[in-house]
Protein backbone atom coordinates (compact mmCIF):
# COMPACT_ATOMS: atom_id res chain seq x y z
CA UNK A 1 20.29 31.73 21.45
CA UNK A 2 18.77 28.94 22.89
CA UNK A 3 14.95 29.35 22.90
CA UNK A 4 12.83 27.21 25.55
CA UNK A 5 9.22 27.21 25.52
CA UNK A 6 6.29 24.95 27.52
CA UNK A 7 2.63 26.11 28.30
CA UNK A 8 3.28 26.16 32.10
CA UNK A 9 6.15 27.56 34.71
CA UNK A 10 6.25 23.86 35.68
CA UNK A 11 6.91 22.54 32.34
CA UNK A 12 9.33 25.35 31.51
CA UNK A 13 11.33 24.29 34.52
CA UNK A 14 11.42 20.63 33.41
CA UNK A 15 12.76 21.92 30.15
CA UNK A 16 15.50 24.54 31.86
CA UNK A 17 16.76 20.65 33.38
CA UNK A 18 17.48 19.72 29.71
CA UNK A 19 18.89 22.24 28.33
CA UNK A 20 23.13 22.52 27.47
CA UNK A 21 24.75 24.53 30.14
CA UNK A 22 26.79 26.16 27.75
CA UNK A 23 24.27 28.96 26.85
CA UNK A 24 24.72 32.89 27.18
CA UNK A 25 21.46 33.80 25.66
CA UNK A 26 18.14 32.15 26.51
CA UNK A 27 14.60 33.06 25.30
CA UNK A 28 11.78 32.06 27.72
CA UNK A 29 8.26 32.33 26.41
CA UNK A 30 6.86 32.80 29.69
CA UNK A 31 7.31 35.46 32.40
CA UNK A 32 9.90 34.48 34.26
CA UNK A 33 9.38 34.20 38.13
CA UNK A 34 12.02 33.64 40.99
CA UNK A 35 11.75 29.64 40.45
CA UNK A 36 12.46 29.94 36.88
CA UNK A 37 15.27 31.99 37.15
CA UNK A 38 17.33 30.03 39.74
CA UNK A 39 16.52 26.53 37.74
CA UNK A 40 18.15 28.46 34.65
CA UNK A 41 21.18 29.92 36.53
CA UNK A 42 21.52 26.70 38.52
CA UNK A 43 21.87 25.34 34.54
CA UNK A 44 23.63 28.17 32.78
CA UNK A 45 25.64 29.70 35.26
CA UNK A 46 26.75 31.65 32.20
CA UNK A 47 23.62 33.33 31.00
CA UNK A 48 24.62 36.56 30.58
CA UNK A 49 21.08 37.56 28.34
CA UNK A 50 17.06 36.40 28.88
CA UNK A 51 14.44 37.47 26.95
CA UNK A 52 10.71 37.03 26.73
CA UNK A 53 7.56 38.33 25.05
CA UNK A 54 7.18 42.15 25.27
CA UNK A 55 3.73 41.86 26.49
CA UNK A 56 5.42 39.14 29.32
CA UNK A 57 8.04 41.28 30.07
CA UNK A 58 6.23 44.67 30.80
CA UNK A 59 4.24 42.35 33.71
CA UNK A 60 8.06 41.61 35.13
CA UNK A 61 8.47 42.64 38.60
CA UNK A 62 10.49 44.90 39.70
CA UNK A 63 12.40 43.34 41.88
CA UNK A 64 12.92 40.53 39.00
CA UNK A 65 14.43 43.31 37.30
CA UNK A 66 16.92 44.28 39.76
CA UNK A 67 17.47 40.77 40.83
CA UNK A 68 18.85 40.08 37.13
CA UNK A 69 20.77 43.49 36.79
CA UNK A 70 22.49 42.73 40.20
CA UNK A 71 23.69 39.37 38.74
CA UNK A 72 24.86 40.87 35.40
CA UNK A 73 21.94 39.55 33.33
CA UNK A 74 20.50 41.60 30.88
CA UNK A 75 16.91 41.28 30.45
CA UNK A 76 14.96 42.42 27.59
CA UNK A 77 11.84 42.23 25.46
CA UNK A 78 12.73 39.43 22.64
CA UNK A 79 11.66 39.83 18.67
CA UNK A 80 10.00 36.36 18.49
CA UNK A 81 6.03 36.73 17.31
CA UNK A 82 3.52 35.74 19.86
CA UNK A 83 0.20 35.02 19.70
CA UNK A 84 -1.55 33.19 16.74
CA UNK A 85 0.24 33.39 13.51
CA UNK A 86 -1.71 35.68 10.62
CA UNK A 87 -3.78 33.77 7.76
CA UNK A 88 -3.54 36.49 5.45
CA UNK A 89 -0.83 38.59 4.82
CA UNK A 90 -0.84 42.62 4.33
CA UNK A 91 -1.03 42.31 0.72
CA UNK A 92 -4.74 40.57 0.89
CA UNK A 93 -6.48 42.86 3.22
CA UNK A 94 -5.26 45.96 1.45
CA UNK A 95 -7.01 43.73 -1.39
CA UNK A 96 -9.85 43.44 0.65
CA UNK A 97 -9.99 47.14 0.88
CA UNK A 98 -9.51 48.35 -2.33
CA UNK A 99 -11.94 46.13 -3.53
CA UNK A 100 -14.26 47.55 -0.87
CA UNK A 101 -13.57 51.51 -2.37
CA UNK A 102 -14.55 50.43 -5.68
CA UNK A 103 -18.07 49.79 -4.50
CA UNK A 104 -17.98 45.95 -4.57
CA UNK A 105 -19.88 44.04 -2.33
CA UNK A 106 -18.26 41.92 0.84
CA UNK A 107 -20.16 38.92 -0.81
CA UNK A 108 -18.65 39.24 -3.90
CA UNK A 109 -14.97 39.96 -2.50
CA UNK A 110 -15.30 36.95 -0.37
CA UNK A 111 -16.23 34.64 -3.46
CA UNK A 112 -13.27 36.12 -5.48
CA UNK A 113 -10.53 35.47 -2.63
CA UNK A 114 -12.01 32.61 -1.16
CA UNK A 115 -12.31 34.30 2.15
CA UNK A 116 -14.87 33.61 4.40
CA UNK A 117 -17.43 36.59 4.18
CA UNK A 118 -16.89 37.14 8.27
CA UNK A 119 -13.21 37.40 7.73
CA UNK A 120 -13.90 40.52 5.21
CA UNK A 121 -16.30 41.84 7.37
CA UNK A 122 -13.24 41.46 10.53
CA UNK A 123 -10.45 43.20 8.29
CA UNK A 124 -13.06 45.79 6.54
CA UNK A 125 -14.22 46.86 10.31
CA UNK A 126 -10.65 46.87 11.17
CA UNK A 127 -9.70 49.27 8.66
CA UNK A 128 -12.17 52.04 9.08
């Protein structure tokens, strides 16, 4: 799967440009539009499969949607995370927590795991 990514349609089409022609499967981390779609076909002619974030891709237009399926392209929600990456894995805030239940202060929980004292307040808030 060839993934292409850029912070604007713009950019994204600049990248589409560069890309192999060879590809079935693309993954586009923005919503793709009419523009972006013909500047990937015009370069893959073969893409048979497009994906995109699932937040992305439940603000797809309809008419996107049938536009693709009339062509033969499936288009579906990919598995790539979005968004900021986590700082602390599951295993630390359930920490966090269970330290909590045994009465200990968020002061003294943030010392012990070198959290910032916010950040226990955030996942202790977040748990209730």
């Amino acid at each position: 799967m060839q993934v292409i990514k850029a912070p604007s349609k713009n950019l994204l089409i600049s990248e589409i440009r560069d890309v192999e022609p060879h590809h079935q499967e693309v993954y586009l981390n923005l919503r793709p539009t009419d523009e972006i779609i013909d500047a990937l076909v015009a370069k893959c002619p073969g893409v048979r499969r497009i994906q995109c974030p699932p937040s992305l891709y439940k603000q797809t237009s309809k008419k996107l949607f049938k536009r693709l399926g009339d062509s033969g392209i499936i288009f579906q929600p990919g598995e790539f995370p979005v968004g900021r990456p986590k700082k602390y894995e599951s295993g630390t805030v359930a920490q966090i927590v269970n330290m909590r239940k045994t009465g200990k202060p968020a002061k003294a929980i943030a010392k012990e795991l070198s959290i910032p004292l916010r950040t226990v307040y955030f996942y202790l808030r977040r748990e209730k």
